[in-house]
Protein backbone atom coordinates (compact mmCIF):
# COMPACT_ATOMS: atom_id res chain seq x y z
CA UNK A 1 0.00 0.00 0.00
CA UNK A 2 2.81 2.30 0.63
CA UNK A 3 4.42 2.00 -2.51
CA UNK A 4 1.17 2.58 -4.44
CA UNK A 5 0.52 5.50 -2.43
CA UNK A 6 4.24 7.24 -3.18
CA UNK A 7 3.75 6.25 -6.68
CA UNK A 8 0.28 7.57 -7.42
CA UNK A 9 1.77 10.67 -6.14
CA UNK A 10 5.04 10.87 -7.99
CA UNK A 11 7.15 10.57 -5.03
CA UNK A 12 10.40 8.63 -5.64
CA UNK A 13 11.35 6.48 -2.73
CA UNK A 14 14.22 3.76 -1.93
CA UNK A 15 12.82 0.14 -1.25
CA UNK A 16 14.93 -2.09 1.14
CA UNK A 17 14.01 -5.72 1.22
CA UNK A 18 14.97 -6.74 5.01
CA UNK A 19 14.10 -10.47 4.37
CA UNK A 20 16.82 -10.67 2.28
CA UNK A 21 19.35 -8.05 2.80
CA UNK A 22 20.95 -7.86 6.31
CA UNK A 23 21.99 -4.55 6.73
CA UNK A 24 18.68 -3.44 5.70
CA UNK A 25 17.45 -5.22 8.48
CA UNK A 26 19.70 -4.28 11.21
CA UNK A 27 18.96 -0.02 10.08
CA UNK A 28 15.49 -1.05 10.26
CA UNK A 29 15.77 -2.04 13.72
CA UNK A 30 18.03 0.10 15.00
CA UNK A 31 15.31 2.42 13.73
CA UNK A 32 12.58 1.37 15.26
CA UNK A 33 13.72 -1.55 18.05
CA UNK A 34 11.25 -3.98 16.32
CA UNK A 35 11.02 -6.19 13.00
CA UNK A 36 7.68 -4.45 11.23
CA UNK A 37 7.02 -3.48 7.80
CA UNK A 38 6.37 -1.26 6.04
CA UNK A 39 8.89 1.37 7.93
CA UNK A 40 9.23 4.72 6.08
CA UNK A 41 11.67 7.19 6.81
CA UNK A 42 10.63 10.94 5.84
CA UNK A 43 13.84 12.88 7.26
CA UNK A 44 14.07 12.55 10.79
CA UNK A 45 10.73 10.92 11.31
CA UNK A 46 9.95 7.09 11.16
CA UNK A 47 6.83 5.99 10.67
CA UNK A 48 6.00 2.19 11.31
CA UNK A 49 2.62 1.14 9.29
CA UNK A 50 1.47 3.06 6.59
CA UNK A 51 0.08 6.42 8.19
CA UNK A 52 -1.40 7.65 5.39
CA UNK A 53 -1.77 11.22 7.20
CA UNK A 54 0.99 11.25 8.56
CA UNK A 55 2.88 10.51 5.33
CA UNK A 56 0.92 13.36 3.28
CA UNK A 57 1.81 15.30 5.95
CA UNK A 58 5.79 15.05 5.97
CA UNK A 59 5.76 15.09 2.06
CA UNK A 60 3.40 18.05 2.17
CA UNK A 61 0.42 16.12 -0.20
């Protein structure tokens, strides 16, 4: 759901795959302190679950 959402509002955005790629994994949970996707990072903020306010929000939408 994330992804659609950036991309139905032309908002590039990196995708890390933590099942496969460790150091994806370990930022995500020294990010958060938990395993749980989708995690977005908008700047400073991190957002676990897709907030769609909260997303709009931080990208202005």
């Amino acid at each position: 759901m994330v992804k659609e959402f950036l991309s139905q509002n032309n908002v590039a955005y990196q995708e890390k795959n933590v099942a496969v790629d460790r150091a994806a994994r370990q930022e995500m949970l020294g990010l958060t302190g938990r395993s749980a996707v989708p995690t977005v990072k908008i700047g400073d903020e991190v957002i676990v679950g897709f907030d769609k306010a909260r997303i709009s929000e931080l990208l202005g939408l």
